[in-house]
N, C-alpha and C. Protein backbone atom coordinates (compact mmCIF):
# COMPACT_ATOMS: atom_id res chain seq x y z
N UNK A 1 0.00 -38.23 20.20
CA UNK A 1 -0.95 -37.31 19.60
C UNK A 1 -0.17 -36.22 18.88
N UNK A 2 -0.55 -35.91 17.42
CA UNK A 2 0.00 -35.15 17.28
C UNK A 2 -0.57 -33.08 17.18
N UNK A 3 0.25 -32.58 17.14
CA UNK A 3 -0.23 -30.96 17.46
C UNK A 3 -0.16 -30.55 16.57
N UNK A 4 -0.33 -28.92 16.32
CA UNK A 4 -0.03 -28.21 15.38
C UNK A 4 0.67 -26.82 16.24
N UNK A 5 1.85 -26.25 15.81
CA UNK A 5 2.93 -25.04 16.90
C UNK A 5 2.37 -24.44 15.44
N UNK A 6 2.31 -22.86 15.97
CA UNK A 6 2.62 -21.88 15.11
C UNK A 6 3.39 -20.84 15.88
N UNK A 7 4.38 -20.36 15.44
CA UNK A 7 5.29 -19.36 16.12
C UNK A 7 5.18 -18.03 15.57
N UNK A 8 4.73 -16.86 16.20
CA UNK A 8 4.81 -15.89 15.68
C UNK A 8 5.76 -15.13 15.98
N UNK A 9 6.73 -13.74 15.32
CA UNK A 9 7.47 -13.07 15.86
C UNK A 9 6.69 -11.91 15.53
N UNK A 10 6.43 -10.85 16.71
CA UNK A 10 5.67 -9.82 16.45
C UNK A 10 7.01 -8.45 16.96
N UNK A 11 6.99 -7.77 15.71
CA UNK A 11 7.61 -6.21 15.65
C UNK A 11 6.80 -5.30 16.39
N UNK A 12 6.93 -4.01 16.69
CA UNK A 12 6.34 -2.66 17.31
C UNK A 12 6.46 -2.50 16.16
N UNK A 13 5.85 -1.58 16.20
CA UNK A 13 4.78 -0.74 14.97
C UNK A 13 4.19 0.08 15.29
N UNK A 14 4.32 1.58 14.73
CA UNK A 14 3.22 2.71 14.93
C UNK A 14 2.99 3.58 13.79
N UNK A 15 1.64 3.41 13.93
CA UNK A 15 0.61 3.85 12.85
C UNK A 15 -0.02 4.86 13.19
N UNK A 16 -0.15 6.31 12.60
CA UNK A 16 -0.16 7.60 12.57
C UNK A 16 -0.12 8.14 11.84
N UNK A 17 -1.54 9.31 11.77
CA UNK A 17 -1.63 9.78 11.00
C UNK A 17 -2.09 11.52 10.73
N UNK A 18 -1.84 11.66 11.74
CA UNK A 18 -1.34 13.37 12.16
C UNK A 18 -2.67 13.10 13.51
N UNK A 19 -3.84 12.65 13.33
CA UNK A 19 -4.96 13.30 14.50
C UNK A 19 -5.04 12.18 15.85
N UNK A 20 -4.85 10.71 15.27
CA UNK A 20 -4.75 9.38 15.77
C UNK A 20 -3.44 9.10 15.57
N UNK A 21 -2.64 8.09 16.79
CA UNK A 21 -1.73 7.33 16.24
C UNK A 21 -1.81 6.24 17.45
N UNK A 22 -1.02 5.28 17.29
CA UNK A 22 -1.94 4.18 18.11
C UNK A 22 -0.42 3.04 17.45
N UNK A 23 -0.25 2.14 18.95
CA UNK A 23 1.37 1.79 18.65
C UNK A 23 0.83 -0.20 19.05
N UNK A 24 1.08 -1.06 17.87
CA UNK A 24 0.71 -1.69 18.00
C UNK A 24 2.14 -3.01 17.45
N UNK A 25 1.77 -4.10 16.93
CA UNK A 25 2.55 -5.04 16.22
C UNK A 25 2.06 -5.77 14.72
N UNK A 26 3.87 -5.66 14.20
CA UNK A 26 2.83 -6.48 12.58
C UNK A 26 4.00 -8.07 13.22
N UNK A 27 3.68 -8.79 12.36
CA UNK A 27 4.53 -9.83 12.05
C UNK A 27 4.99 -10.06 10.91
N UNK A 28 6.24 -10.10 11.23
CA UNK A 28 7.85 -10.54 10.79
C UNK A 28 8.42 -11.74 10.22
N UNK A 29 8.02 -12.35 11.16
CA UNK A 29 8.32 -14.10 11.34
C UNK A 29 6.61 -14.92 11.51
N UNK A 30 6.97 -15.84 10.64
CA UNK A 30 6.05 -16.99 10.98
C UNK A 30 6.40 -18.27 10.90
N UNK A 31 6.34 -19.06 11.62
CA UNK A 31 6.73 -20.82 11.76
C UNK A 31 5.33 -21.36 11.61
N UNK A 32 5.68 -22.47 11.20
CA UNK A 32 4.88 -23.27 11.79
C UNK A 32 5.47 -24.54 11.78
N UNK A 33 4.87 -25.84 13.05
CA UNK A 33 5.69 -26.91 13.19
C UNK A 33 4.27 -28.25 13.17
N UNK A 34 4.57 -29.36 13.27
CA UNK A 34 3.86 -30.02 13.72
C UNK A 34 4.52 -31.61 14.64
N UNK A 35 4.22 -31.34 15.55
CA UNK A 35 4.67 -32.13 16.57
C UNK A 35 3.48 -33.14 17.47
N UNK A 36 5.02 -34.32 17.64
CA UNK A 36 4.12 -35.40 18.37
C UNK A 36 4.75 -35.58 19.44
N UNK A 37 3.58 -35.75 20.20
CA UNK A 37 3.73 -35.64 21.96
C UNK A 37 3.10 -36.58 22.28
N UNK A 38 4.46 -37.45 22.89
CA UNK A 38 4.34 -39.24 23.21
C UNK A 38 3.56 -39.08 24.54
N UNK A 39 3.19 -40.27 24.92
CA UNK A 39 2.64 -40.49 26.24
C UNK A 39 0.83 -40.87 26.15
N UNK A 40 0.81 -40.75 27.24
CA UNK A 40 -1.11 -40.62 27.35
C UNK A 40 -1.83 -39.31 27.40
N UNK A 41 -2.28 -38.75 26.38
CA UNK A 41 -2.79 -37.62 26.33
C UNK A 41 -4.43 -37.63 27.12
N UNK A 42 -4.77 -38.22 27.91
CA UNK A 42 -5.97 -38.29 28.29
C UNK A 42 -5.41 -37.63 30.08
N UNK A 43 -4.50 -37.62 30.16
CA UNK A 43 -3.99 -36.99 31.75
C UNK A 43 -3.33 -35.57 31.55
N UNK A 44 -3.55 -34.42 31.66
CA UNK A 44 -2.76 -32.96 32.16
C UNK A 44 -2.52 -32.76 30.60
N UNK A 45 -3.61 -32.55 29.71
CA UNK A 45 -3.64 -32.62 27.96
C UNK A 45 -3.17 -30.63 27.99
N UNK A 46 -3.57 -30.20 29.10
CA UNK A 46 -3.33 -28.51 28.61
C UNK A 46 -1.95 -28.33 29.03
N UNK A 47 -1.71 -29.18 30.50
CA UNK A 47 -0.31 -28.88 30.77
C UNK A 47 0.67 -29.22 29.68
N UNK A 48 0.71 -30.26 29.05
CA UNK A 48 1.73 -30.72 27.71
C UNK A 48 1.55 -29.32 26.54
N UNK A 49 0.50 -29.49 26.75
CA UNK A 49 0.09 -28.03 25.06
C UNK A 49 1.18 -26.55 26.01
N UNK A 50 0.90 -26.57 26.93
CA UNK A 50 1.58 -25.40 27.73
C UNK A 50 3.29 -25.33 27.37
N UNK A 51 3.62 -27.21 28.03
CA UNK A 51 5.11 -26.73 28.11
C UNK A 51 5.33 -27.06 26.92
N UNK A 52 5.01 -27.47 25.68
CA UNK A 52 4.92 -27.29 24.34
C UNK A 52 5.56 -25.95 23.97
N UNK A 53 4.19 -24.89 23.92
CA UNK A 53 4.49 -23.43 24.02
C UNK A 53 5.15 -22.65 24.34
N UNK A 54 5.55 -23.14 25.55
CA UNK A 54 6.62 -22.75 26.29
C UNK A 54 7.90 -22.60 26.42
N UNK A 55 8.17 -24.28 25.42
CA UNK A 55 9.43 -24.72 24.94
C UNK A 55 9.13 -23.83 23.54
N UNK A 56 8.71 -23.67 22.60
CA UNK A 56 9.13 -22.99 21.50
C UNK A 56 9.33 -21.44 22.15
N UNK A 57 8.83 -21.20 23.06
CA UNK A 57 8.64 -19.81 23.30
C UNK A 57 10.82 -19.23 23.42
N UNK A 58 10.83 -20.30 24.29
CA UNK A 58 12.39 -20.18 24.30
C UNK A 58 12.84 -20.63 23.35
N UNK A 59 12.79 -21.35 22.70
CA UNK A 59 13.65 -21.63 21.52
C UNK A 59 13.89 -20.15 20.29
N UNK A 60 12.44 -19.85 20.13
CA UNK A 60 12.55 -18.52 18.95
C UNK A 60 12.32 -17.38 19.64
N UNK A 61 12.85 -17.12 21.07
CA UNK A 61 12.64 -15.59 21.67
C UNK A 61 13.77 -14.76 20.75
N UNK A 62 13.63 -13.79 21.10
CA UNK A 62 14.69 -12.50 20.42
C UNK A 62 14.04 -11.53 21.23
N UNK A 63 15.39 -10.42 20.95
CA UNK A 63 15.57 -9.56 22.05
C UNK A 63 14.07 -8.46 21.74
N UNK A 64 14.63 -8.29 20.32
CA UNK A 64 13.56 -6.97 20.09
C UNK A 64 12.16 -7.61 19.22
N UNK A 65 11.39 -8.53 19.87
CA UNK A 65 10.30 -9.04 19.40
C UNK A 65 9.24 -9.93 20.40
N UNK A 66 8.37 -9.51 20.49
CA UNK A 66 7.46 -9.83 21.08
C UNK A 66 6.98 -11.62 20.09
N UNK A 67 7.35 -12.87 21.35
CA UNK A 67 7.35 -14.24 20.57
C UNK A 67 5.65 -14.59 21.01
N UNK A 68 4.93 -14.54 19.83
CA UNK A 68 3.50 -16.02 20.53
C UNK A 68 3.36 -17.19 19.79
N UNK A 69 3.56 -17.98 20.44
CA UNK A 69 3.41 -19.35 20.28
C UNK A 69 2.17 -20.08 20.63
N UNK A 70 1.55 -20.52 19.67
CA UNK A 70 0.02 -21.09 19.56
C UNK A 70 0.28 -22.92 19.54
N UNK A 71 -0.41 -23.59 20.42
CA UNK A 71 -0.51 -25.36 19.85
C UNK A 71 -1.64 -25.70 19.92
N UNK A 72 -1.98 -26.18 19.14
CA UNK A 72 -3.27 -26.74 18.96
C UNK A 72 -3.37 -28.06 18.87
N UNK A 73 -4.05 -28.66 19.14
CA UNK A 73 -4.52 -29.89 19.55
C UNK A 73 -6.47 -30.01 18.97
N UNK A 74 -6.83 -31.32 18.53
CA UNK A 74 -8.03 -31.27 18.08
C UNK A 74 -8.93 -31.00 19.80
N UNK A 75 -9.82 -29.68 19.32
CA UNK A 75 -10.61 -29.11 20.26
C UNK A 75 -9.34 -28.29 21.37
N UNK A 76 -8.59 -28.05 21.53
CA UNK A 76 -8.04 -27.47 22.48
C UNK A 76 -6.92 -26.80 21.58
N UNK A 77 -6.59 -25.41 22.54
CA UNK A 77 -5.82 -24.40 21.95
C UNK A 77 -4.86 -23.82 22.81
N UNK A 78 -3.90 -23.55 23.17
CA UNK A 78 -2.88 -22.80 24.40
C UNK A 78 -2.32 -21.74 23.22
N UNK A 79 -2.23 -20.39 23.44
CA UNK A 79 -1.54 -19.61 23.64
C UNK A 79 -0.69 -18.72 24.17
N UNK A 80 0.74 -18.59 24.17
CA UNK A 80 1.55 -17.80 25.15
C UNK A 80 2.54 -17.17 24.56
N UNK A 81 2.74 -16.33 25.30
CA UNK A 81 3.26 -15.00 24.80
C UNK A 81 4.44 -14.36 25.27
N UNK A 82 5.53 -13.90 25.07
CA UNK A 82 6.73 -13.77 25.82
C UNK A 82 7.65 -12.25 24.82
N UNK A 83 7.94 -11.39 25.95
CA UNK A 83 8.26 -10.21 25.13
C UNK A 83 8.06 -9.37 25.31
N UNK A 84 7.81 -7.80 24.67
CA UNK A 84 6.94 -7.23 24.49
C UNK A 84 7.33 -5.57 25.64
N UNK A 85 8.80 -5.61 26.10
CA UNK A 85 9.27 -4.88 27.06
C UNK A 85 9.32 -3.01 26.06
N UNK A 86 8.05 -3.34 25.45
CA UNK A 86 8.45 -1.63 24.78
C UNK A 86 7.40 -0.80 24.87
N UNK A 87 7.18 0.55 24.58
CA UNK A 87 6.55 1.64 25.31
C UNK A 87 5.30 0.80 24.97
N UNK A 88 4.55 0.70 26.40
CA UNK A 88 3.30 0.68 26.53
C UNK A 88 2.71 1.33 27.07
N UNK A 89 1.74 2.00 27.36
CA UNK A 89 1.00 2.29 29.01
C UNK A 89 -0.32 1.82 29.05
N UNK A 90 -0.84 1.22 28.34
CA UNK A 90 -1.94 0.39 28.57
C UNK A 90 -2.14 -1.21 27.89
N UNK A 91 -3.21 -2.09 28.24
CA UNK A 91 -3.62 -3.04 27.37
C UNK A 91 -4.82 -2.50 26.89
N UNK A 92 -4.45 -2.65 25.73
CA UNK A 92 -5.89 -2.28 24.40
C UNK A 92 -6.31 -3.77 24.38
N UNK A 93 -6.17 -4.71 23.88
CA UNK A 93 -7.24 -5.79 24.19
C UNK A 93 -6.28 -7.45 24.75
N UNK A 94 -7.48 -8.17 25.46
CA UNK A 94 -7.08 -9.05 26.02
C UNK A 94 -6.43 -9.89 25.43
N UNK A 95 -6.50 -10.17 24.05
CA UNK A 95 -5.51 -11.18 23.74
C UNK A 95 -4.78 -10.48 22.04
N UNK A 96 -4.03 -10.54 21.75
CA UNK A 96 -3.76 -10.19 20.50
C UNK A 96 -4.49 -10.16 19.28
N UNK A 97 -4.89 -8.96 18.76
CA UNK A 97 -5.80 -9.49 17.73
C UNK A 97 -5.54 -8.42 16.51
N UNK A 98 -6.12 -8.87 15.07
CA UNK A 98 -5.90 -7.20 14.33
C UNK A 98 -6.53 -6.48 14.50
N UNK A 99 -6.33 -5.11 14.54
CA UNK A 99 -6.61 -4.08 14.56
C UNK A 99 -7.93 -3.80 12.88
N UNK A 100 -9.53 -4.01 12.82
CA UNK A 100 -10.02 -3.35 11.90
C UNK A 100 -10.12 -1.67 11.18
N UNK A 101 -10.57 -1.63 13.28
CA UNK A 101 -10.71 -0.07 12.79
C UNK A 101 -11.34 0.41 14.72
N UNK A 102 -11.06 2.06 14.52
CA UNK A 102 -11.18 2.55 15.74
C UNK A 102 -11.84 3.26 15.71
N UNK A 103 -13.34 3.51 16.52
CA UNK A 103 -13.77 5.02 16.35
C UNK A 103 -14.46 5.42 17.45
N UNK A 104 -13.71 6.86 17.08
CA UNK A 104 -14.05 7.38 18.82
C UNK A 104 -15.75 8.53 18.58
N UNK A 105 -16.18 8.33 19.83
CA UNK A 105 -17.53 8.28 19.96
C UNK A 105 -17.44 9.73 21.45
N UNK A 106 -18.67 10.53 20.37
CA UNK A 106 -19.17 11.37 21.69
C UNK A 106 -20.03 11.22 22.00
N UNK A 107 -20.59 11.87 23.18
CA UNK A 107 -22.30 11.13 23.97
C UNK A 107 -22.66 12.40 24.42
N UNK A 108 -23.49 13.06 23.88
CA UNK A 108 -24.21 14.42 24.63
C UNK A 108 -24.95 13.33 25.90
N UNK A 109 -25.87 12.74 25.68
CA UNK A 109 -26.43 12.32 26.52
C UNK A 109 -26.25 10.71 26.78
N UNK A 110 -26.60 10.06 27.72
CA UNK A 110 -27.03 8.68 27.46
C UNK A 110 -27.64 8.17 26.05
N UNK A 111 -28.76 8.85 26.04
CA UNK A 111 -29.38 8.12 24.14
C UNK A 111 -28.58 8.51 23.06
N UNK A 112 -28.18 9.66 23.24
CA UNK A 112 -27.64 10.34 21.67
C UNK A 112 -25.98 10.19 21.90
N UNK A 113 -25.29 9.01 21.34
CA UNK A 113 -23.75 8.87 20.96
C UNK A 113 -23.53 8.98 19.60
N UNK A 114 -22.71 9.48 18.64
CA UNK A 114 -22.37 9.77 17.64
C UNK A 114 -20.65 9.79 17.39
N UNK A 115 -20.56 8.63 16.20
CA UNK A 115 -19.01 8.66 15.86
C UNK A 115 -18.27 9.74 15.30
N UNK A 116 -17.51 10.28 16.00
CA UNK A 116 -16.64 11.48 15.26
C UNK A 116 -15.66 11.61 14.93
N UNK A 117 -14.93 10.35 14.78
CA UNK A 117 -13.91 10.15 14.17
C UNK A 117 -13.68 8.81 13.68
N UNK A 118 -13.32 8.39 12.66
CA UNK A 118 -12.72 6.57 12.63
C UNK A 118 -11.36 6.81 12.10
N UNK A 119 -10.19 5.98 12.80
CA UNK A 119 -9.06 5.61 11.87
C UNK A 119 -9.09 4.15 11.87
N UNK A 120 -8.47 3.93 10.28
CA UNK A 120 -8.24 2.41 9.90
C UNK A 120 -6.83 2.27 9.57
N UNK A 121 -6.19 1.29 10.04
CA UNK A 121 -5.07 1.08 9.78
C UNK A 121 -4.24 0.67 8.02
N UNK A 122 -2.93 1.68 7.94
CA UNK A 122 -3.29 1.04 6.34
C UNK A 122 -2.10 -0.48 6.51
N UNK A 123 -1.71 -0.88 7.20
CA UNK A 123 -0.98 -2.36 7.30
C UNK A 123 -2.11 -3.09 8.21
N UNK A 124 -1.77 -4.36 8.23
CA UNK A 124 -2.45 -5.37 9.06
C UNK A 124 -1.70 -5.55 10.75
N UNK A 125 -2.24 -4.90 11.38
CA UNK A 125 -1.81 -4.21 12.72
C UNK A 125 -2.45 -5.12 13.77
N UNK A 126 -1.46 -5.89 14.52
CA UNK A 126 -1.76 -6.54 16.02
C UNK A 126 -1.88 -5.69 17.05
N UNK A 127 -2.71 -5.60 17.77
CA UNK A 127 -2.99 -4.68 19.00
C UNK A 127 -3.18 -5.61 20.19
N UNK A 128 -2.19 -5.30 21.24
CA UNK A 128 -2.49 -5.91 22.39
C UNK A 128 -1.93 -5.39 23.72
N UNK A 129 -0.73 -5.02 24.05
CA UNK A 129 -0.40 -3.70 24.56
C UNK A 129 0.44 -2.79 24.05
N UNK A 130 0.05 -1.54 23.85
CA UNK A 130 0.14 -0.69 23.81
C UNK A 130 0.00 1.26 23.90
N UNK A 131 -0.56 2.25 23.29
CA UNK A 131 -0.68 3.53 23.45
C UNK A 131 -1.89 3.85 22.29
N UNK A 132 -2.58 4.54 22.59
CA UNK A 132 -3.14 5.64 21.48
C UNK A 132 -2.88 6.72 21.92
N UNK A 133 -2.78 7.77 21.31
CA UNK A 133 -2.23 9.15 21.25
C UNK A 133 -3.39 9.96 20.08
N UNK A 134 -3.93 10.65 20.96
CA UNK A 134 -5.04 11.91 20.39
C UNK A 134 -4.35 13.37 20.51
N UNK A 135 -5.19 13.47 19.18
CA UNK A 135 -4.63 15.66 19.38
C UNK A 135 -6.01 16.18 18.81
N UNK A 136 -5.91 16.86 19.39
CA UNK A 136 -7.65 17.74 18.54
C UNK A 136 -8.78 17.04 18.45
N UNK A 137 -9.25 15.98 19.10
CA UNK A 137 -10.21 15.63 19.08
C UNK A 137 -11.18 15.51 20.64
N UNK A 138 -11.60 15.72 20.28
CA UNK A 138 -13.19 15.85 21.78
C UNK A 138 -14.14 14.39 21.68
N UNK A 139 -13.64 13.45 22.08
CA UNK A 139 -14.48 12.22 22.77
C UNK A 139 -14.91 11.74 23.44
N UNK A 140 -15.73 10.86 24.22
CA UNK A 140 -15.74 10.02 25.84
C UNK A 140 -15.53 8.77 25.26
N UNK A 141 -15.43 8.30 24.20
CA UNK A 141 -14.82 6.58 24.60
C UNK A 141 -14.61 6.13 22.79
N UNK A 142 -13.57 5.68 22.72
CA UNK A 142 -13.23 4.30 21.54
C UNK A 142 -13.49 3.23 22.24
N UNK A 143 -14.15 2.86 20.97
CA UNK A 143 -14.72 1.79 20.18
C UNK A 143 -13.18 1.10 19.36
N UNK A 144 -12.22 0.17 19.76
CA UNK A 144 -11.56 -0.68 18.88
C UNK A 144 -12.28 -2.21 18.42
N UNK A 145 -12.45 -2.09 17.38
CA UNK A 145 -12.91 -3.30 16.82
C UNK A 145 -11.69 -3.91 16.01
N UNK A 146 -11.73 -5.41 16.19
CA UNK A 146 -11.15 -6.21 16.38
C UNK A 146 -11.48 -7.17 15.42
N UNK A 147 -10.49 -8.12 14.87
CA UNK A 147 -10.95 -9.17 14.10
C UNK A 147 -12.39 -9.92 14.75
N UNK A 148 -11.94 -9.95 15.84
CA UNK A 148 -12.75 -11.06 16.55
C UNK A 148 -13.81 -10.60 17.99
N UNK A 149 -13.49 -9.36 17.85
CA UNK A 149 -14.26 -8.62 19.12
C UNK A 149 -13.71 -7.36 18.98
N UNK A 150 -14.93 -7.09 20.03
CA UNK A 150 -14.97 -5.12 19.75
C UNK A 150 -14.51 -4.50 21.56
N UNK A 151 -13.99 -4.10 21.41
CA UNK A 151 -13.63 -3.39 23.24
C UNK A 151 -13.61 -1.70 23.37
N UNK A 152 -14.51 -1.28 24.38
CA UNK A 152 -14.96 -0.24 24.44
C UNK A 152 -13.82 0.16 25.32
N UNK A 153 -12.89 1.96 25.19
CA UNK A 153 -11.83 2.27 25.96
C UNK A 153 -11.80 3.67 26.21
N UNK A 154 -12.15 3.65 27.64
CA UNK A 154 -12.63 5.36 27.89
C UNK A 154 -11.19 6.12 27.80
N UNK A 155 -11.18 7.40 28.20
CA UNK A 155 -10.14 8.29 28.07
C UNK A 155 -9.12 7.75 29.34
N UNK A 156 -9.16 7.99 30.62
CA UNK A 156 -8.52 7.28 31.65
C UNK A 156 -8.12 5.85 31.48
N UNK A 157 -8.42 5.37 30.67
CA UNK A 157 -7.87 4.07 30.70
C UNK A 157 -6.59 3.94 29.89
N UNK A 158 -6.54 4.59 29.15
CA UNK A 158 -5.06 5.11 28.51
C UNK A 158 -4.07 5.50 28.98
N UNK A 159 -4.15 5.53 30.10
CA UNK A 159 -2.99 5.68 30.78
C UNK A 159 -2.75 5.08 31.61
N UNK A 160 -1.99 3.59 32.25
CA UNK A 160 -2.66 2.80 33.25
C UNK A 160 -1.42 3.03 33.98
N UNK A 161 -1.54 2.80 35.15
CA UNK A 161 -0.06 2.77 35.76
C UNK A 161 0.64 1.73 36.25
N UNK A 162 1.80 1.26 35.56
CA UNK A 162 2.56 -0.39 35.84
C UNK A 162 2.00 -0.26 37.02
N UNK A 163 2.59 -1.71 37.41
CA UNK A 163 2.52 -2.61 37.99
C UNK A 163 3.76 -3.01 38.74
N UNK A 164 4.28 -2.62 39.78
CA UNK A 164 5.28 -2.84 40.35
C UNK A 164 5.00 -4.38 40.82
N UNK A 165 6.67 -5.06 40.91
CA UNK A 165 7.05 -5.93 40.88
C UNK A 165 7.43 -6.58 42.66
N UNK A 166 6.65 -6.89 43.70
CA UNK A 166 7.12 -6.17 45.15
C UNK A 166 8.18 -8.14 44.94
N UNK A 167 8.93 -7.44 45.71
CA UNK A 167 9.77 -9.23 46.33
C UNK A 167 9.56 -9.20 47.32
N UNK A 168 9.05 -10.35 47.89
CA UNK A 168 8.78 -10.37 49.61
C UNK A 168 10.46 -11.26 50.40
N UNK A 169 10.89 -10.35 50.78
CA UNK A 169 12.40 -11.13 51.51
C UNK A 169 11.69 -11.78 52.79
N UNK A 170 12.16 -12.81 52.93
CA UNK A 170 11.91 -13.63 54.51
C UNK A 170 12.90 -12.71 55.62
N UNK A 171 11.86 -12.70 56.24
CA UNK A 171 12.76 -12.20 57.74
C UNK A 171 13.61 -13.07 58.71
N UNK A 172 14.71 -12.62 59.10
CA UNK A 172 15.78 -13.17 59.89
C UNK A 172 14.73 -13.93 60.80
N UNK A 173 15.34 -15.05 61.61
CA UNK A 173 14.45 -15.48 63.14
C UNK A 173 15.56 -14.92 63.97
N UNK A 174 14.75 -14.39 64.78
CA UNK A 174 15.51 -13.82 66.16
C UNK A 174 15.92 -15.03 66.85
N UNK A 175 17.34 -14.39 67.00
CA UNK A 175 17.60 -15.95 68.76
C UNK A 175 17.05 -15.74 70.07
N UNK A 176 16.44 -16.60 70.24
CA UNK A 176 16.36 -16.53 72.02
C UNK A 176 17.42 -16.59 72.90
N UNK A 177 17.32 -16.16 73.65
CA UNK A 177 18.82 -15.84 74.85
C UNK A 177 18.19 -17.27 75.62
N UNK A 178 18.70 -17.80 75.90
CA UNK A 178 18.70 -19.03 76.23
C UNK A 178 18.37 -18.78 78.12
N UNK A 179 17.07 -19.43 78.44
CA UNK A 179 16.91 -18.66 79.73
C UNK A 179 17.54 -19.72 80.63
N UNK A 180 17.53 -18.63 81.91
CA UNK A 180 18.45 -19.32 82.73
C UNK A 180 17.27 -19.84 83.75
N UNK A 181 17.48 -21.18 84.23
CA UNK A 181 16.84 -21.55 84.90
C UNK A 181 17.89 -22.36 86.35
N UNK A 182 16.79 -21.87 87.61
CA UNK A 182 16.87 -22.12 88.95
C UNK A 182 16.97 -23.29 89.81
């Protein structure tokens, strides 16, 4: 069967503009491949699309670039993603997407919300983790809209706090003293 790989290399990027600034990715690099993947595709069809992905993922990593690697297959899609070790403190949306436009919203009440600010990006801007950074403005929640979806992002959520990494070490086995018997 054959696939379709697209490899992306995604840069950091921050876009700012004295009141908003908001730290996202453009792309740099683009591949694309098309590959055939022997065997019986009717058994573990996502696992193959995976280590597909997976394998390009290592092949075109680099240090300072966030790699996603897309395969597609008719009706089925894997995306994965590898990278991406630079200032974040939050995820702005679940999967990578462009950035249309952002606008932050006040709410006197439940009924009455009103937009009071929009920034639009002037490059074509990937958002997926990263920061927004406000000065002078009075909001309760952005609105990022998205090529493909819109995600609502209160003030606290901008700041998330990692995620520590715990290792669980196995514990020694104690010896038994070997009992003495009578």
């Amino acid at each position: 069967m054959n696939v379709i790989v697209k490899v992306l290399k995604l840069f950091p990027k921050i876009e700012d503009n004295g009141v908003v600034g908001i730290s996202g990715y453009i792309i740099r690099e683009e591949k694309w491949a098309l590959r055939e993947i022997p065997g019986n595709m009717q058994v573990n069809v996502i696992d193959r699309l995976l280590e597909v992905a997976a394998e390009y993922n290592v092949k075109e990593r680099s240090p300072d670039a966030f790699t996603l690697s897309e395969v597609e297959a008719p009706g089925l899609r894997v995306v994965l993603g590898d990278g991406g070790r630079f200032e974040s403190s939050t995820v702005l949306t679940p999967k990578p997407s462009y950035l249309r436009r952002m606008v932050f919203v006040k709410c006197d009440d439940v009924s009455n919300c009103k937009a009071v600010y929009e920034f639009k990006p002037r490059s074509q801007l990937i958002v997926y983790e990263g920061s927004i950074s406000v000065s002078n403005l009075d909001y309760d929640l952005i609105v990022l809209e998205c090529d493909d979806h819109a995600r609502v992002l209160f003030p606290h959520e901008l700041s998330q706090p990692r995620v520590k990494h715990v290792v669980k070490k196995a514990r020694k086995k104690r010896k038994r003293k070997p009992s003495s018997k009578n």
